[in-house]
C-alpha atoms as a PDB file:
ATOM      1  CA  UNK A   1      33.734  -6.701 -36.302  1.00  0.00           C
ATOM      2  CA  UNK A   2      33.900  -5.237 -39.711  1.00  0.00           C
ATOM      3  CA  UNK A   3      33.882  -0.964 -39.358  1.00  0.00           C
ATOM      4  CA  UNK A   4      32.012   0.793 -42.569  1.00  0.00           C
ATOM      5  CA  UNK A   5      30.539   4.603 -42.976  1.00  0.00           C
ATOM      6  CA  UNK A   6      27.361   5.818 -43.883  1.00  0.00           C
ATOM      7  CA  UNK A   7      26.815   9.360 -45.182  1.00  0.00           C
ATOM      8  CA  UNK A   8      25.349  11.620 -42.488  1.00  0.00           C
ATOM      9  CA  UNK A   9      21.858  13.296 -43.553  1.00  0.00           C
ATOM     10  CA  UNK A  10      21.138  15.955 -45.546  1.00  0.00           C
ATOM     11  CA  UNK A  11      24.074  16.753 -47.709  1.00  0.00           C
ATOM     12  CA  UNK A  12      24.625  17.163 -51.547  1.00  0.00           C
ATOM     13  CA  UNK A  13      25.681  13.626 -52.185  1.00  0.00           C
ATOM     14  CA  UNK A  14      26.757  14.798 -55.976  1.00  0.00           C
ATOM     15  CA  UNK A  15      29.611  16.518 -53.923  1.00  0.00           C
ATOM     16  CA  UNK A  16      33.241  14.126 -54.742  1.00  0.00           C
ATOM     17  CA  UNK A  17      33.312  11.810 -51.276  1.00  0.00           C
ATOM     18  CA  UNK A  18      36.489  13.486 -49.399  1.00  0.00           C
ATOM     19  CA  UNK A  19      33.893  16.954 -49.314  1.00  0.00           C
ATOM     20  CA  UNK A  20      31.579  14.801 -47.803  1.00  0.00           C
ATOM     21  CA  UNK A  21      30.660  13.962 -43.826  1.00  0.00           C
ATOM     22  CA  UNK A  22      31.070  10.112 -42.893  1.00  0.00           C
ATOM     23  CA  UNK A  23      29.296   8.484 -40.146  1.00  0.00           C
ATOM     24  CA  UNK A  24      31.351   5.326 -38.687  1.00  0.00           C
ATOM     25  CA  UNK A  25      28.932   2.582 -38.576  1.00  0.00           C
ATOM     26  CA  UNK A  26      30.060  -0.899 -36.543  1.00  0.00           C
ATOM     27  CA  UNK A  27      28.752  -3.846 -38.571  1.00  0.00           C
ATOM     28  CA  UNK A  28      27.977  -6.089 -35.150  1.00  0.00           C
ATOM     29  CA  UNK A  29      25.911  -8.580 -37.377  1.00  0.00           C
ATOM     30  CA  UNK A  30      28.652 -10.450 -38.398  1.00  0.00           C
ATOM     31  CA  UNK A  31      29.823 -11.402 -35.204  1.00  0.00           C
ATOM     32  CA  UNK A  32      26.195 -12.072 -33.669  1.00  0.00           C
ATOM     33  CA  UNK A  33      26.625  -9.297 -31.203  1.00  0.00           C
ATOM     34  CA  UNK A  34      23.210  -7.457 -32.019  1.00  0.00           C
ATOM     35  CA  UNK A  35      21.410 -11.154 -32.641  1.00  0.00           C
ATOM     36  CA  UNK A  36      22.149 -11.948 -28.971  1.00  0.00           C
ATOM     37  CA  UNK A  37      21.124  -8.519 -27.389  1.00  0.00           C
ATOM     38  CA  UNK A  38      18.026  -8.730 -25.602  1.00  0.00           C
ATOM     39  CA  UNK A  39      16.625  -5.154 -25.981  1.00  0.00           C
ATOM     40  CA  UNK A  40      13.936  -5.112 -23.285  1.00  0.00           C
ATOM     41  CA  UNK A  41      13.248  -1.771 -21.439  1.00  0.00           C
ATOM     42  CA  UNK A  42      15.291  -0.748 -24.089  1.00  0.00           C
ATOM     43  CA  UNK A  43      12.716  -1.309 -27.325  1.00  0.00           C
ATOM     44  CA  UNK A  44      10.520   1.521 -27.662  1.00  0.00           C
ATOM     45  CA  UNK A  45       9.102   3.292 -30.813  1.00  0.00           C
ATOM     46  CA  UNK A  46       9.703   7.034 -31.882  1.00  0.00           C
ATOM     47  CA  UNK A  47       6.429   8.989 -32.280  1.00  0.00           C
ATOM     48  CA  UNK A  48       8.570  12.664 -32.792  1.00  0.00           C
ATOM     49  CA  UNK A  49       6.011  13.377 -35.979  1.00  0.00           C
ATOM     50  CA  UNK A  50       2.443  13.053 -34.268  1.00  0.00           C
ATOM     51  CA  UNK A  51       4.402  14.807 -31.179  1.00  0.00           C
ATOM     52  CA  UNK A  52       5.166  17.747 -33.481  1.00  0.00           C
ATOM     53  CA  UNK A  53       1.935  17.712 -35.000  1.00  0.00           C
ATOM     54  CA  UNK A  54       0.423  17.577 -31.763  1.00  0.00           C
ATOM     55  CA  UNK A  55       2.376  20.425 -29.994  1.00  0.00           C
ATOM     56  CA  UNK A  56       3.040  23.066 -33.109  1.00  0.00           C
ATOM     57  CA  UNK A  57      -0.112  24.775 -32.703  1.00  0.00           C
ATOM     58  CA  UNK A  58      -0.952  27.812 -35.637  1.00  0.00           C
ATOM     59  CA  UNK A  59       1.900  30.244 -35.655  1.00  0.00           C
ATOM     60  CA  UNK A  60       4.238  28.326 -32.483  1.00  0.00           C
ATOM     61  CA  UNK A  61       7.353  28.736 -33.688  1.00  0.00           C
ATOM     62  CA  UNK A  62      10.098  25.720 -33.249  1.00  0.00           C
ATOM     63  CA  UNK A  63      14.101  25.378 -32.441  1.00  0.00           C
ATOM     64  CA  UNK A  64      16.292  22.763 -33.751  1.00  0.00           C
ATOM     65  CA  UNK A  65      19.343  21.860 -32.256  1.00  0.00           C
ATOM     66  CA  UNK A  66      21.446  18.120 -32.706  1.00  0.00           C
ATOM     67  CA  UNK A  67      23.796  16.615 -29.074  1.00  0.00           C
ATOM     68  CA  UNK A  68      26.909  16.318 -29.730  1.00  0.00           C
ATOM     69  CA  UNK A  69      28.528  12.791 -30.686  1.00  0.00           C
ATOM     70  CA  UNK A  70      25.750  11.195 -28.810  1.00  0.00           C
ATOM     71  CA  UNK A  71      26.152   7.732 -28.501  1.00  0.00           C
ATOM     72  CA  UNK A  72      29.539   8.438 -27.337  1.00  0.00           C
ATOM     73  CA  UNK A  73      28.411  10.619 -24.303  1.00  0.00           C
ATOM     74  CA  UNK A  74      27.306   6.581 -23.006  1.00  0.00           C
ATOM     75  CA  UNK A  75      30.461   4.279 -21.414  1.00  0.00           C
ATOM     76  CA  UNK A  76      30.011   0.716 -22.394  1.00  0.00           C
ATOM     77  CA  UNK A  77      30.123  -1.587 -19.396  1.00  0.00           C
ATOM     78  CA  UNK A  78      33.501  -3.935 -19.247  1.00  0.00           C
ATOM     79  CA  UNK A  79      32.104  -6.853 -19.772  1.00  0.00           C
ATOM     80  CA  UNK A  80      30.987  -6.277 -23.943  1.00  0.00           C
ATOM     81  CA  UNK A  81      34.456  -4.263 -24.657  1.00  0.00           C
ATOM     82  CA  UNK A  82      35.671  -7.932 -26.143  1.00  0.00           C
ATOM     83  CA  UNK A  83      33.012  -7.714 -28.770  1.00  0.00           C
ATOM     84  CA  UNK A  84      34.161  -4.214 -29.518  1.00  0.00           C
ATOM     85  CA  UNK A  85      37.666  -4.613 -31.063  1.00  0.00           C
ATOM     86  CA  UNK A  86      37.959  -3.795 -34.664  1.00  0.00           C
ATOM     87  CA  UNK A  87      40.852  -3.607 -37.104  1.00  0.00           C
ATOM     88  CA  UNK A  88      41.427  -0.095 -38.724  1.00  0.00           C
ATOM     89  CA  UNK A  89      44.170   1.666 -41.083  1.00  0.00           C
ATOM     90  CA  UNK A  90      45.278   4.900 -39.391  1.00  0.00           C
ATOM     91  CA  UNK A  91      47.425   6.105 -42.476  1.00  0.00           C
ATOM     92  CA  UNK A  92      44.674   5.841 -44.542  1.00  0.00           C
ATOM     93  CA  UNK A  93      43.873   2.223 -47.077  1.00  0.00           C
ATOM     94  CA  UNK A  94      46.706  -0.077 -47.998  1.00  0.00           C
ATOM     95  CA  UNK A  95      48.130   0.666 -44.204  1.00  0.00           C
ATOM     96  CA  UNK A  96      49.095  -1.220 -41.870  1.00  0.00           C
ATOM     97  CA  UNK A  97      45.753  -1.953 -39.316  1.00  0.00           C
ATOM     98  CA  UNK A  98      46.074  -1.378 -35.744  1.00  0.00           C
ATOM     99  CA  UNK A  99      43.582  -3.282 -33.309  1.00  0.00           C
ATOM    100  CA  UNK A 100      41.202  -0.275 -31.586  1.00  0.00           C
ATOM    101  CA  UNK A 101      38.471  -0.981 -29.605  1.00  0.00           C
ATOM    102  CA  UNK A 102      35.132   1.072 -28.301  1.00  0.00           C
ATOM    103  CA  UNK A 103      34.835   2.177 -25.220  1.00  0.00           C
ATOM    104  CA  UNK A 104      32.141   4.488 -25.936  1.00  0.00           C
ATOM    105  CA  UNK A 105      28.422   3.987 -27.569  1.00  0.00           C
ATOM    106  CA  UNK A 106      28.656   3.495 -31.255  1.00  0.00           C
ATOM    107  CA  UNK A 107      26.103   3.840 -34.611  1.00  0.00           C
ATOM    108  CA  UNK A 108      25.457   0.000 -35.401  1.00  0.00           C
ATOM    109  CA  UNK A 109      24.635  -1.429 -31.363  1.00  0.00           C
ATOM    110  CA  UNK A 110      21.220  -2.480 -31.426  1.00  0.00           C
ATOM    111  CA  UNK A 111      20.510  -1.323 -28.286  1.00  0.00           C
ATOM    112  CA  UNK A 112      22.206   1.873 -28.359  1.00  0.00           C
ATOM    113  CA  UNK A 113      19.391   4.330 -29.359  1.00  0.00           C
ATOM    114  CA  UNK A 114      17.049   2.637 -26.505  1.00  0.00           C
ATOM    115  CA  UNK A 115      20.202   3.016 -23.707  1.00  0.00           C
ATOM    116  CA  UNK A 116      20.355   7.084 -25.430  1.00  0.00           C
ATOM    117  CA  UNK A 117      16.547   7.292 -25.212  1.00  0.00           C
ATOM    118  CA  UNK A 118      16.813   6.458 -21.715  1.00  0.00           C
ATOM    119  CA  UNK A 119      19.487   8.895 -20.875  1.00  0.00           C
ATOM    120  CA  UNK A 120      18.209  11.976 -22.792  1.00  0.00           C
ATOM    121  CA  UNK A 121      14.037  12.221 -22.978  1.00  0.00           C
ATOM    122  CA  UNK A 122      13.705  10.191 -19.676  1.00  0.00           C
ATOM    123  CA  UNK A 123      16.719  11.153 -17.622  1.00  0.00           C
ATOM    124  CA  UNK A 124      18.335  15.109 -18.572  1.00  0.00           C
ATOM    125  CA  UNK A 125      15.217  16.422 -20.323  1.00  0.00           C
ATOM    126  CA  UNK A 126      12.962  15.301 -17.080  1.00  0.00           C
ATOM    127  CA  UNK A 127      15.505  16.180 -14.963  1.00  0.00           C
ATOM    128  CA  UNK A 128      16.009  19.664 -16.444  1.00  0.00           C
ATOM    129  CA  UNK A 129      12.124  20.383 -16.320  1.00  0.00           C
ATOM    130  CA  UNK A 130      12.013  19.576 -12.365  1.00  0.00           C
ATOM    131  CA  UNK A 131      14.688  22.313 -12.129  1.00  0.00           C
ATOM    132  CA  UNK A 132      12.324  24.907 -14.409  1.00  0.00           C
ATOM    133  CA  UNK A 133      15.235  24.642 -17.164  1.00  0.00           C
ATOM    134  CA  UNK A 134      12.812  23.515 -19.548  1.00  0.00           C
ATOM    135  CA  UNK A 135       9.286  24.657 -19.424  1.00  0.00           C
ATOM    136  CA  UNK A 136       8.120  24.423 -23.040  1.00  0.00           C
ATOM    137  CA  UNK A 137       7.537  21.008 -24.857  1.00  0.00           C
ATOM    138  CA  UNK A 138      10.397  19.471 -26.635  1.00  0.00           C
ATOM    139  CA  UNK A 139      10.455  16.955 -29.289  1.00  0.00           C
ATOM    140  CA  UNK A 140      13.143  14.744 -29.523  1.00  0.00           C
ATOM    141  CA  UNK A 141      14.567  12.000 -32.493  1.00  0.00           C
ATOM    142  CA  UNK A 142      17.127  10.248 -31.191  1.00  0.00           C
ATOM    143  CA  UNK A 143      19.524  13.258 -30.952  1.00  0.00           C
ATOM    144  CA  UNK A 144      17.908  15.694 -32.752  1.00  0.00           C
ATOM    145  CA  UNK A 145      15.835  17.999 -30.508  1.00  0.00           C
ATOM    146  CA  UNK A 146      12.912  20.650 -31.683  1.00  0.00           C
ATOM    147  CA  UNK A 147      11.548  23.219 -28.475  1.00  0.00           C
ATOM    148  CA  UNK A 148       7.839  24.661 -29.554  1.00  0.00           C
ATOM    149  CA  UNK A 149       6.451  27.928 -28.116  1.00  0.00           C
ATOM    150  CA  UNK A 150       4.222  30.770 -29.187  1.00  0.00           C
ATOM    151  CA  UNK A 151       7.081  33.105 -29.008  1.00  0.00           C
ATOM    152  CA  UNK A 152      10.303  33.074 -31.042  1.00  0.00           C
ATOM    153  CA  UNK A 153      12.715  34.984 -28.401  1.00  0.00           C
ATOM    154  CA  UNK A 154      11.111  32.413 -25.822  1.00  0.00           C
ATOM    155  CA  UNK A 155      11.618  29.191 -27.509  1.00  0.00           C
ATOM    156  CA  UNK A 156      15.372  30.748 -28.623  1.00  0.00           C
ATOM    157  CA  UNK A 157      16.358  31.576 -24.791  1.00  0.00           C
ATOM    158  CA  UNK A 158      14.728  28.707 -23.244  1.00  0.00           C
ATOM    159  CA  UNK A 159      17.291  26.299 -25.690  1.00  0.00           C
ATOM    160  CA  UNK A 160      19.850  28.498 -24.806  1.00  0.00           C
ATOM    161  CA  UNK A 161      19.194  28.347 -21.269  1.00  0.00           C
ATOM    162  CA  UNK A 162      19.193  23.996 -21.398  1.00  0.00           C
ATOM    163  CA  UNK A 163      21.955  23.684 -23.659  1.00  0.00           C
ATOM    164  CA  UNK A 164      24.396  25.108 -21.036  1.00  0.00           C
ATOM    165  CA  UNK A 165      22.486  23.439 -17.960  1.00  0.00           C
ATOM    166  CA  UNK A 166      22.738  20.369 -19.649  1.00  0.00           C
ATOM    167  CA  UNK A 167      26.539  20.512 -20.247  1.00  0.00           C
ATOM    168  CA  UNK A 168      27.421  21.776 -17.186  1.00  0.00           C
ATOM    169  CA  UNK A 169      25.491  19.348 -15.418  1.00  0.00           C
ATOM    170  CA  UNK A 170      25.137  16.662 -17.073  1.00  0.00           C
ATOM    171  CA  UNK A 171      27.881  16.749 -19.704  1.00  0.00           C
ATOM    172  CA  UNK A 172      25.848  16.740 -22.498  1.00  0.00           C
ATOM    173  CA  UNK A 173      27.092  19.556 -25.232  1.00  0.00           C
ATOM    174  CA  UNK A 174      25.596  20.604 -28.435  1.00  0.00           C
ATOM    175  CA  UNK A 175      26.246  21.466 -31.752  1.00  0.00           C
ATOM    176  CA  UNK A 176      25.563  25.358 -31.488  1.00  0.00           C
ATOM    177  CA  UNK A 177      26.716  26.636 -34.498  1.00  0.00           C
ATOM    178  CA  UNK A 178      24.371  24.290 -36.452  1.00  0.00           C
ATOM    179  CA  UNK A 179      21.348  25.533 -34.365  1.00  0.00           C
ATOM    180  CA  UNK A 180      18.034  26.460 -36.312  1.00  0.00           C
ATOM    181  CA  UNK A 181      16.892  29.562 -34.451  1.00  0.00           C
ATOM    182  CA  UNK A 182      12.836  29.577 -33.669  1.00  0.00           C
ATOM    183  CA  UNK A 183      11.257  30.378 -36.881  1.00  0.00           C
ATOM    184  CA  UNK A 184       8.701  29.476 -39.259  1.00  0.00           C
ATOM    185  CA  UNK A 185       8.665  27.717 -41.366  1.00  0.00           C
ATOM    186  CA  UNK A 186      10.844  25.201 -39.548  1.00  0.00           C
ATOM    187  CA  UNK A 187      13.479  22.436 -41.199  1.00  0.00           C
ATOM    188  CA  UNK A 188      13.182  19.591 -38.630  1.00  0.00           C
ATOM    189  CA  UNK A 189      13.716  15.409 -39.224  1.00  0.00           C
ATOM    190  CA  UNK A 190      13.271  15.936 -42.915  1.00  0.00           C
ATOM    191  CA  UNK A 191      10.474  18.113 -42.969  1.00  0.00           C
ATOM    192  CA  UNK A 192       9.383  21.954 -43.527  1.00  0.00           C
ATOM    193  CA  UNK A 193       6.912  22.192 -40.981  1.00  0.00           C
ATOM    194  CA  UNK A 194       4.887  25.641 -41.220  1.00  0.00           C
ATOM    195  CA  UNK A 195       2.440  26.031 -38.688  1.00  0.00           C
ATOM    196  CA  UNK A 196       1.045  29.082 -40.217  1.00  0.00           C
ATOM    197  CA  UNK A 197      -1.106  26.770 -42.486  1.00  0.00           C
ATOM    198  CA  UNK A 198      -0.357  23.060 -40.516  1.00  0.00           C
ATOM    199  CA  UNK A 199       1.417  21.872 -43.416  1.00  0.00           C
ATOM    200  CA  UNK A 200       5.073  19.730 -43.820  1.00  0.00           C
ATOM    201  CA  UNK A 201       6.101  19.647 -46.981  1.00  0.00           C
ATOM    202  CA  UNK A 202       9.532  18.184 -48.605  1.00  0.00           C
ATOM    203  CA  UNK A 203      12.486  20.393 -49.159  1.00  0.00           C
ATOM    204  CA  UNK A 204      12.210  20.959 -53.355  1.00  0.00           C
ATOM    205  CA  UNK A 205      15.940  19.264 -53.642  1.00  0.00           C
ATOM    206  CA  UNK A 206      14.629  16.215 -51.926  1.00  0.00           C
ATOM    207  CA  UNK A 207      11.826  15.815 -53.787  1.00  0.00           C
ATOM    208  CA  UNK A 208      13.405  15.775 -56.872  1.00  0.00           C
ATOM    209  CA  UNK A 209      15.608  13.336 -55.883  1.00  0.00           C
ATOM    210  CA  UNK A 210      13.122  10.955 -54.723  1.00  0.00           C
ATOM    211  CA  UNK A 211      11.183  11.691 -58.091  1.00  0.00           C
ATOM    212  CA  UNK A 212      14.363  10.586 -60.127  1.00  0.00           C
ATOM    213  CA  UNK A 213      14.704   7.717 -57.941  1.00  0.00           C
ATOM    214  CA  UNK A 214      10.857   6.489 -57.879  1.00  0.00           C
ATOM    215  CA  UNK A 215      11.261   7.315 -61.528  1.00  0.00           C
ATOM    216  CA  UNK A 216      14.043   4.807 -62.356  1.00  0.00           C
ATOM    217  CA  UNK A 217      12.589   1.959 -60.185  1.00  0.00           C
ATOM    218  CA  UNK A 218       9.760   1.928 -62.397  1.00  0.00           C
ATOM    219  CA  UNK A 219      11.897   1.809 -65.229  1.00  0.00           C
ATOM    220  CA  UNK A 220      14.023  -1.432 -63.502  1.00  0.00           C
ATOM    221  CA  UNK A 221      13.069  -4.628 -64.042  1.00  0.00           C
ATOM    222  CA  UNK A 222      15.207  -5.875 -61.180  1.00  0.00           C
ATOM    223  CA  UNK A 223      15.698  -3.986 -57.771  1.00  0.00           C
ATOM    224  CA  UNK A 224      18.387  -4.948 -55.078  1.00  0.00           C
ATOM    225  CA  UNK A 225      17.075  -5.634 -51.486  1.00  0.00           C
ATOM    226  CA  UNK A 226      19.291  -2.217 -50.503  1.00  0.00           C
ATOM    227  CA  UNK A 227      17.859  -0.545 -53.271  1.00  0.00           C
ATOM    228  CA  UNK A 228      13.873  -1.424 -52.373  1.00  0.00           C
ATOM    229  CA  UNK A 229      14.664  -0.503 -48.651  1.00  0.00           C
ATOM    230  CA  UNK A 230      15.950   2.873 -49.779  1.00  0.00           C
ATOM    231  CA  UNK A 231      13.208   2.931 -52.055  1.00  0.00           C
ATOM    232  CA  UNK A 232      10.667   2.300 -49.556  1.00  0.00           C
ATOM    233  CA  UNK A 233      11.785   4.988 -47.103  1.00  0.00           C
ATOM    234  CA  UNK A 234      11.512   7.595 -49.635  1.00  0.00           C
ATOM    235  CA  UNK A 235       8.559   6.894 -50.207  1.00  0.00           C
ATOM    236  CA  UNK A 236       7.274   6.635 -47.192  1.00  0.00           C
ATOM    237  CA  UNK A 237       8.567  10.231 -46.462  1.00  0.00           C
ATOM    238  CA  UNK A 238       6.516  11.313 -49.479  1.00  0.00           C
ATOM    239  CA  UNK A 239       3.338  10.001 -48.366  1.00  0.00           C
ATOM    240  CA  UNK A 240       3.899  11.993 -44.796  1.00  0.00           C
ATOM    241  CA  UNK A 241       3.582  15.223 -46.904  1.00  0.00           C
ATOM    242  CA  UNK A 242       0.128  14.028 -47.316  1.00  0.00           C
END
């Protein structure tokens, strides 16, 4: 299958593209590979903003913290590695391509953020609160994870206290330096969420972004499809402020 990049969220994409941090993405459409998965137990829906709503009460105070190259904490099972081969230049374009192949999850499996779903909310988070680890509610998007509690110092130990349970026993590790202590307001899946006032609002660099961009479609008198999805997302994020 064909192996592209996608930038990750939430950088300054004016920045030249070596300064900037690439997500690999596996394009499994052209072989059929995501056409033929049958998602089952695996399809479910993420409902992280009415969860936040629902459990940031006035002045609860929130933690952010992202797992570690999550996809690839999951092994793929023997039997797909043939549809997982890809050609890539290890000296960089023009170079000679060596054949690689996952072994691990990767960004482009359909079914990959079910199987992670599975894993994380309904396997280490549960498993974590029967052992008293975890006590206060926590919100997760895909690998992003936000812990709610009255207190600042409590939500801050308590995420402290799962991210080493959960990597010593279940090997899941997290990106710690990037950690949002518990404050508020709180930067979480695109938002500023204050619960002093039960507001989310856009960060002011995003919104004038989208305004330039909802600006120039209305200006166009022909849109690409990527262009309208992009379009569409945006937004749709707008309207959430609402």
């Amino acid at each position: 299958f064909p192996m592209g990049a996608v930038l990750k969220p939430n950088q300054d994409e004016s920045l030249p593209a070596d300064q900037l941090e690439w997500r690999p993405t596996s394009d499994h459409t052209k072989t059929g590979f995501n056409a033929a998965t049958v998602l089952g137990i695996l399809g479910h829906s993420l409902n992280t903003y009415k969860e936040v709503e629902w459990f940031l009460r006035r002045d609860y105070f929130m933690r952010v913290s992202d797992v570690e190259d999550a996809f690839m904490l999951i092994p793929l099972h023997p039997a797909i590695w043939l549809y997982m081969l890809f050609r890539w230049p290890i000296d960089g374009p023009g170079a000679a391509e060596i054949l690689l192949m996952h072994l691990f999850g990767d960004f482009g499996t359909r079914g990959m953020p079910g199987t992670f779903q599975l894993f994380l909310v309904r396997v280490v988070v549960q498993l974590a609160r029967s052992e008293l680890v975890l006590t206060l509610p926590m919100t997760i998007f895909v690998d992003d994870a936000g812990l709610i509690g009255p207190r600042s110092d409590q939500a801050d130990s308590e995420m402290i206290q799962f991210q080493g349970w959960s990597k010593d026993v279940c090997g899941v590790s997290w990106k710690v330096p990037k950690d949002r202590t518990a404050a508020i307001p709180q930067y979480y899946i695109g938002f500023w969420w204050d619960s002093h006032n039960l507001t989310r609002s856009l960060s002011e660099t995003k919104l004038a972004k989208y305004l330039v961009v909802i600006l120039e479609a209305s200006r166009s008198k022909t849109l690409t499809l990527r262009f309208r999805q992009s379009l569409a997302g945006k937004i749709q994020r707008a309207i959430r402020t609402m």
